[in-house]
Structure formats: C-alpha cells, structure tokens
C-alpha atoms as a PDB file:
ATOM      1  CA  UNK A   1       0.000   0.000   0.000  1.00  0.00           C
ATOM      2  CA  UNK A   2       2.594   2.266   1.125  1.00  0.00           C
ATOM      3  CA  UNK A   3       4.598   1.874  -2.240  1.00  0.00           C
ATOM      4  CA  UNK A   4       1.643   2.213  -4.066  1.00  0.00           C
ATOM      5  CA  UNK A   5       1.430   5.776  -2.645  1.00  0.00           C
ATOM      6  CA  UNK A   6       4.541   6.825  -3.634  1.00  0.00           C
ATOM      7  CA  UNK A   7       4.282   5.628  -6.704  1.00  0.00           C
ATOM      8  CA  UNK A   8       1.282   7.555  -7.701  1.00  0.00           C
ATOM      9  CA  UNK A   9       2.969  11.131  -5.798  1.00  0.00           C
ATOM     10  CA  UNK A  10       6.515  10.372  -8.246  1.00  0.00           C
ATOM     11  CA  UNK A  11       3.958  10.679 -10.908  1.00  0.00           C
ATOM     12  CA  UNK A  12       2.165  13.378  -9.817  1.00  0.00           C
ATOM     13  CA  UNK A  13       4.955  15.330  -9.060  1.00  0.00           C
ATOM     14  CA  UNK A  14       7.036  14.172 -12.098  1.00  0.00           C
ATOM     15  CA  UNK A  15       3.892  15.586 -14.394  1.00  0.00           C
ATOM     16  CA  UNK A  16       3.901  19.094 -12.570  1.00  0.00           C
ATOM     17  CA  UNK A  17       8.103  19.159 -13.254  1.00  0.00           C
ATOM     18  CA  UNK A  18       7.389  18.537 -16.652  1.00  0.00           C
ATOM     19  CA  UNK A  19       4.808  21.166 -17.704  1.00  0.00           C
ATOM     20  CA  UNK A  20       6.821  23.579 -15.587  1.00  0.00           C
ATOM     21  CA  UNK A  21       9.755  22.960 -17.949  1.00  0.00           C
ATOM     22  CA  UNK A  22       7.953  23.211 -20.879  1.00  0.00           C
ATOM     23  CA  UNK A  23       5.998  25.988 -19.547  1.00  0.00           C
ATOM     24  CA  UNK A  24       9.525  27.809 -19.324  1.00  0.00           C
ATOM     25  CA  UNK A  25      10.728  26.615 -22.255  1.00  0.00           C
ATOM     26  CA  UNK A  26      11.501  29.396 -25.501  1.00  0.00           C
ATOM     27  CA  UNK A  27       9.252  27.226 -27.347  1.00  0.00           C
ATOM     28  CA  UNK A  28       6.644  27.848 -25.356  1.00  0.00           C
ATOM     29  CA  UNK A  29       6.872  31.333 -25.190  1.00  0.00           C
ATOM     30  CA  UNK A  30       7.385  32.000 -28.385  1.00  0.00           C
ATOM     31  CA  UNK A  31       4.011  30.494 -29.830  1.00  0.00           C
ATOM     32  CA  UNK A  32       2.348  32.694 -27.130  1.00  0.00           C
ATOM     33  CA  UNK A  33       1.129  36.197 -27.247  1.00  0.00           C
ATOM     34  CA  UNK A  34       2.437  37.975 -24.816  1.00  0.00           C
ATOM     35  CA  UNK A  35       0.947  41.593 -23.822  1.00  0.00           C
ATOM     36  CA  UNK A  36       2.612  44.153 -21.304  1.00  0.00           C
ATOM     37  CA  UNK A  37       1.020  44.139 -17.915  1.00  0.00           C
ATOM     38  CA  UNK A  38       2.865  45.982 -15.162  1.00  0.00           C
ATOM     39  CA  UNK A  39       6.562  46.655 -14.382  1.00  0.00           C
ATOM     40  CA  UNK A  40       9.889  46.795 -16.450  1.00  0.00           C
ATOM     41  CA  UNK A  41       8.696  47.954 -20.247  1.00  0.00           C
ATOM     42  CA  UNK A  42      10.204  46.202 -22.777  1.00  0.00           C
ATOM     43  CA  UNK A  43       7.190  46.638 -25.279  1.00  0.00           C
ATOM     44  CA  UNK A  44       4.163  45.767 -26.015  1.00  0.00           C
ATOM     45  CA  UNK A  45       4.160  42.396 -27.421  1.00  0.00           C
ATOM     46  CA  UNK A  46       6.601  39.850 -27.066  1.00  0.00           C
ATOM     47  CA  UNK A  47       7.189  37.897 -30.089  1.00  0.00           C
ATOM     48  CA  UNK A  48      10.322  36.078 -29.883  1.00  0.00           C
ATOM     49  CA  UNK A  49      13.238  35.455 -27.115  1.00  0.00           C
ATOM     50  CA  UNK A  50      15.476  38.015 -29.245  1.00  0.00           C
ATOM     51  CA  UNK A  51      13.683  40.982 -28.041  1.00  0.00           C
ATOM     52  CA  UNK A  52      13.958  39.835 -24.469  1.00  0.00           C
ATOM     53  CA  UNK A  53      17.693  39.457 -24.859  1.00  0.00           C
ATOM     54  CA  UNK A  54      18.193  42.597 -26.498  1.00  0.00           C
ATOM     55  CA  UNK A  55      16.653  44.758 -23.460  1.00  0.00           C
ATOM     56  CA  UNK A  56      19.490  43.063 -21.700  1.00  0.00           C
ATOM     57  CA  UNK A  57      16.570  40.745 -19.952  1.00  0.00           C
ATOM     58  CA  UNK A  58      15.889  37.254 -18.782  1.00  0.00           C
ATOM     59  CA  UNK A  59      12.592  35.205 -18.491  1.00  0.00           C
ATOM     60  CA  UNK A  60      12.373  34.842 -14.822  1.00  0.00           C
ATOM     61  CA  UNK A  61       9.522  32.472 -14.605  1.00  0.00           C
ATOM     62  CA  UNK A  62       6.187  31.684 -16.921  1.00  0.00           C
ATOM     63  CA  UNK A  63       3.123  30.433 -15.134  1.00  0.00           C
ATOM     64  CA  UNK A  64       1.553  29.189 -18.885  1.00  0.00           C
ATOM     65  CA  UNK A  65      -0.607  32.555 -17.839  1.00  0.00           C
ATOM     66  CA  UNK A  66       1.887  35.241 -16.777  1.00  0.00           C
ATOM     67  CA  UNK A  67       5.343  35.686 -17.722  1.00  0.00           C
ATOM     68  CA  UNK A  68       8.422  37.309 -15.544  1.00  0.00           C
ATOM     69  CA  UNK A  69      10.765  38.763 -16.930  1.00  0.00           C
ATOM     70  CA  UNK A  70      14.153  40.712 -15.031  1.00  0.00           C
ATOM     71  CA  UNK A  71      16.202  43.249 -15.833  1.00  0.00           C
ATOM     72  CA  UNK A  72      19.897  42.187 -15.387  1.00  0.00           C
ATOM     73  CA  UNK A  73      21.013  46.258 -14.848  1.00  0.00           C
ATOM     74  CA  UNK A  74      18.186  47.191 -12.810  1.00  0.00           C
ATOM     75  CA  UNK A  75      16.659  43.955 -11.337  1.00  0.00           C
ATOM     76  CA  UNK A  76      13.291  45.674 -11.922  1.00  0.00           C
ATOM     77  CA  UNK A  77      10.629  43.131 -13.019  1.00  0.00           C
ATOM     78  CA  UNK A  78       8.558  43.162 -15.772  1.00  0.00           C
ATOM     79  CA  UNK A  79       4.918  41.659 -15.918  1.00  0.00           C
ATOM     80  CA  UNK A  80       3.455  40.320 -19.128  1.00  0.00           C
ATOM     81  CA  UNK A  81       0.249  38.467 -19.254  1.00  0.00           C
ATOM     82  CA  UNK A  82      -0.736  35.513 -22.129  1.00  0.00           C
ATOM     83  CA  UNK A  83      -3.538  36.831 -24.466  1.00  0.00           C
ATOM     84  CA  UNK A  84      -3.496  33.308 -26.638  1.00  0.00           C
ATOM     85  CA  UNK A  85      -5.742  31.473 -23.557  1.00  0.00           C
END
C-alpha cells in the first residue's frame, strides 16, 4: 500500500516538473502572445526570445498565464500576461 502511494505522488509530481519545464521553455513562449502588464517595459508584445535578450533581460519564470521577466542592470521586473488562452 505504502509503495503504491509513492508511486502515484513520483507521478504526480514528475507531471507538474514537466509542464513547468515546458511551460519555461523558448518554445513555449514564443508560440504565445504575450501583452505588457505591469513593471519593467520592454514593449508591447513579445514575439520572440530576441527581443527579451536585447533589453538586456531574462525570463524569470512563466506560469503558462503570466510571464516574468528581469532586468539584469536594474533587477526591476517586468509583468506580461498571455492573451493566446
């Protein structure tokens, strides 16, 4: 029973490790449309992981919903929110 259990959480857990990697994957966010929301301004559509990298940028994290984005000079974040769902 007890192996059973774990069994089904190494699953579980495996699955949400997955999508989270392919959720921050440049892949992912490229097929997206992404539209400015709050914080650092780096346009208002993201269309492809060039334009991130030449505002000097990184993609923080992506919740599938919301994307993070950072500022390496300022650390100020930047908010952008998925249209395509």
């Amino acid at each position: 029973m007890k192996a059973k259990i774990i069994k089904i959480y190494v699953i579980v857990l495996s699955f949400f490790v997955i999508l989270s990697l392919y959720f921050n994957s440049s892949c992912f966010i490229e097929k997206q449309f992404w539209k400015y929301n709050d914080g650092k301004y780096i346009g208002d559509v993201i269309t492809n992981q060039k334009q991130i990298d030449n505002f000097n940028c990184q993609v923080v994290f992506c919740f599938g919903k919301k994307l993070i984005i950072k500022d390496l000079k300022t650390s100020e974040n930047g908010y952008y929110e998925n249209k395509s769902w």
